[in-house]
Protein backbone atom coordinates (compact mmCIF):
# COMPACT_ATOMS: atom_id res chain seq x y z
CA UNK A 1 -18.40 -24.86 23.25
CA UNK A 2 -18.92 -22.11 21.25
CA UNK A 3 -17.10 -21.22 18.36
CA UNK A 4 -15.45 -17.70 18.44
CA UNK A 5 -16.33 -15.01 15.60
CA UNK A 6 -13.86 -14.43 13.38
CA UNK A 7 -12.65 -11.23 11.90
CA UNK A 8 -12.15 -10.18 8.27
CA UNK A 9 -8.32 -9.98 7.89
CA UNK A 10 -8.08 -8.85 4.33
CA UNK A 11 -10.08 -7.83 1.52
CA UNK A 12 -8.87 -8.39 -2.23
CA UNK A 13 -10.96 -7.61 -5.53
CA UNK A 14 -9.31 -9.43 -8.15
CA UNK A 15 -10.26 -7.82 -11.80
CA UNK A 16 -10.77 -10.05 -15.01
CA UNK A 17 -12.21 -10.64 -18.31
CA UNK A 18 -15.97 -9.85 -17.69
CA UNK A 19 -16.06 -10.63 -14.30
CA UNK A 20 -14.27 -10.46 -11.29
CA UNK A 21 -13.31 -12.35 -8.23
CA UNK A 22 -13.53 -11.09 -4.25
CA UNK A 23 -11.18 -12.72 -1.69
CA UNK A 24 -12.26 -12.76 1.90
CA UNK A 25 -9.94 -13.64 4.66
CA UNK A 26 -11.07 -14.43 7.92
CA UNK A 27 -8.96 -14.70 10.95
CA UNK A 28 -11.16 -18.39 11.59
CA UNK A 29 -14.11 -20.61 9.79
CA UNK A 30 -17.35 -19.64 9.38
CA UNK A 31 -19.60 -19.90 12.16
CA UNK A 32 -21.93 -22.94 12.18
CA UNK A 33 -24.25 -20.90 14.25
CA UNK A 34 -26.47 -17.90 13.18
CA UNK A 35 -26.28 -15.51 10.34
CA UNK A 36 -22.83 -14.56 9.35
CA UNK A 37 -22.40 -12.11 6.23
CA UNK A 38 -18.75 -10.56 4.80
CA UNK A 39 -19.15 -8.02 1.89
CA UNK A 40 -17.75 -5.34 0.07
CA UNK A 41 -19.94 -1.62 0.41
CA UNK A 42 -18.88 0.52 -2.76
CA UNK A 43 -19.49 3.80 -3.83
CA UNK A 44 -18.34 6.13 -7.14
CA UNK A 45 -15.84 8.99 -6.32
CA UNK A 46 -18.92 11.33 -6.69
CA UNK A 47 -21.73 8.82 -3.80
CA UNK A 48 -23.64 8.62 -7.26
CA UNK A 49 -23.48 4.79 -7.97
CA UNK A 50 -23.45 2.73 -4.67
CA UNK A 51 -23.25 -0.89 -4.70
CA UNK A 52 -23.28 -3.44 -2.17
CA UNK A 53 -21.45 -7.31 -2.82
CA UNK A 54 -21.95 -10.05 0.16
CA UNK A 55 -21.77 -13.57 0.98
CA UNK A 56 -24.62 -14.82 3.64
CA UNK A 57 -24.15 -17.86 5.53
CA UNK A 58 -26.53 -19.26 8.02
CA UNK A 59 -25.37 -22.01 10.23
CA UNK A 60 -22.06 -22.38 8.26
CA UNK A 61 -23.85 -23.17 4.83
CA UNK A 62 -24.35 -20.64 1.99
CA UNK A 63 -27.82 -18.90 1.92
CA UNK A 64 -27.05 -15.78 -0.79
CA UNK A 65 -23.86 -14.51 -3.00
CA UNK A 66 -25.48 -11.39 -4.25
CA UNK A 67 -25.17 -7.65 -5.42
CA UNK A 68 -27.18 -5.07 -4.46
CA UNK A 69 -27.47 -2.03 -6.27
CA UNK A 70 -28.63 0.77 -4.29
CA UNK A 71 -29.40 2.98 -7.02
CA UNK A 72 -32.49 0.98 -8.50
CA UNK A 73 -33.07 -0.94 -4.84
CA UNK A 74 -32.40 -4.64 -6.66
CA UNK A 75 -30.57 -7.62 -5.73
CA UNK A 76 -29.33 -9.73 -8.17
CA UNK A 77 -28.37 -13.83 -6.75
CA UNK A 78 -25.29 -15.88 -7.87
CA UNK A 79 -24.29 -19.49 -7.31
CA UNK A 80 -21.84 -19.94 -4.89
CA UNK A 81 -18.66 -21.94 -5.67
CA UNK A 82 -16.82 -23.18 -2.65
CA UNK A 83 -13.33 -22.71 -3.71
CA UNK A 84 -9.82 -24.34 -2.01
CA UNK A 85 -9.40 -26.32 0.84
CA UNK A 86 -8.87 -22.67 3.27
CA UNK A 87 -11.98 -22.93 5.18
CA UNK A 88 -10.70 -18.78 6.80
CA UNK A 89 -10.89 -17.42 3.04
CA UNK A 90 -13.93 -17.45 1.05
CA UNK A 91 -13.65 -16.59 -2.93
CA UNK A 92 -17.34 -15.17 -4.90
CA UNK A 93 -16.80 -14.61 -8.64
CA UNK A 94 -18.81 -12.38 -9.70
CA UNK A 95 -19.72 -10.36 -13.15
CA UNK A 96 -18.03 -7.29 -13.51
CA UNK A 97 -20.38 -4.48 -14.56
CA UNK A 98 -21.38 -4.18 -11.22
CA UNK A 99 -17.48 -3.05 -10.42
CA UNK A 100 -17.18 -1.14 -13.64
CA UNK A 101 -20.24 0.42 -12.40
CA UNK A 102 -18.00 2.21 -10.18
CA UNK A 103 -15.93 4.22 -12.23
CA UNK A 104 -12.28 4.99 -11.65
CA UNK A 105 -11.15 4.86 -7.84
CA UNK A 106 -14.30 3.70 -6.52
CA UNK A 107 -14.67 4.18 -2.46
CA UNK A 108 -14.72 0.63 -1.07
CA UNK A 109 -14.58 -0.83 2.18
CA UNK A 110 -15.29 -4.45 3.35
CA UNK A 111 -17.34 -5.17 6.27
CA UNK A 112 -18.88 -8.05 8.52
CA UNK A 113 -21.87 -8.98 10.54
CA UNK A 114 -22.59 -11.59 12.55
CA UNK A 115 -26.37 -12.42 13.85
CA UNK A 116 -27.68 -9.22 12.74
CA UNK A 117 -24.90 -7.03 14.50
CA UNK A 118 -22.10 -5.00 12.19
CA UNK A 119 -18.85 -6.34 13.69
CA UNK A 120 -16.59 -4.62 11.03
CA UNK A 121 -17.70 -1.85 8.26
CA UNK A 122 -14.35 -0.46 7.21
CA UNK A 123 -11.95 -3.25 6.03
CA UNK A 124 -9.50 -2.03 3.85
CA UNK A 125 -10.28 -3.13 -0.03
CA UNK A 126 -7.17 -4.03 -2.19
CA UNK A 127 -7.73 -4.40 -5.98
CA UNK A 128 -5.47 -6.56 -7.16
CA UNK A 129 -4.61 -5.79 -11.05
């Protein structure tokens, strides 16, 4: 049996002291099967500064927890942390200049893809202050 995609529910970015955390919700686990990737696509209120946060999974287990930053076309890797018992939310801390990067009101929306295909590109973003 297979296991059903799930959806990205919510979205949170949660602000802190040099760094910052992103909450995904899912409406079920992981898939143990195939490439699954949940991320945040975000842009200055000018389209100047564009940067790209995701989580990769391939058969259910963590391949990359990375920001890309469109500007200078590099990706920068970070561990990933399993956090909570939840396996439907996933939590990436993650340093916070490439937020501030942003500027005020950034543009965000989260998005999914599963085996190559965008399921979801415009998930509501909450930052949670």
């Amino acid at each position: 049996m297979t296991t059903p995609v799930p959806s990205l529910t919510a979205v949170s970015l949660y602000p802190g002291n040099g760094s910052f955390i992103v909450k995904y919700e899912l409406s079920g686990p992981v898939p143990s099967s195939d490439t699954f990737l949940v991320g945040v696509h975000g842009a200055s209120q000018d389209g100047q500064v564009v940067r790209q946060l995701g989580i990769k999974f391939l058969d259910g287990k963590c391949i990359a927890n990375f920001v890309f930053d469109h500007n200078a076309a590099r990706q920068e890797n970070f561990e990933y942390v399993p956090v909570g018992d939840d396996p439907r939310v996933i939590h990436t801390p993650l340093p916070s200049p490439p937020l501030d990067d942003l500027g005020q009101s950034p543009k965000l929306r989260g998005y999914l893809n599963y085996a190559g295909s965008d399921r979801q590109t415009d998930v509501e973003v909450q930052i949670i202050r």
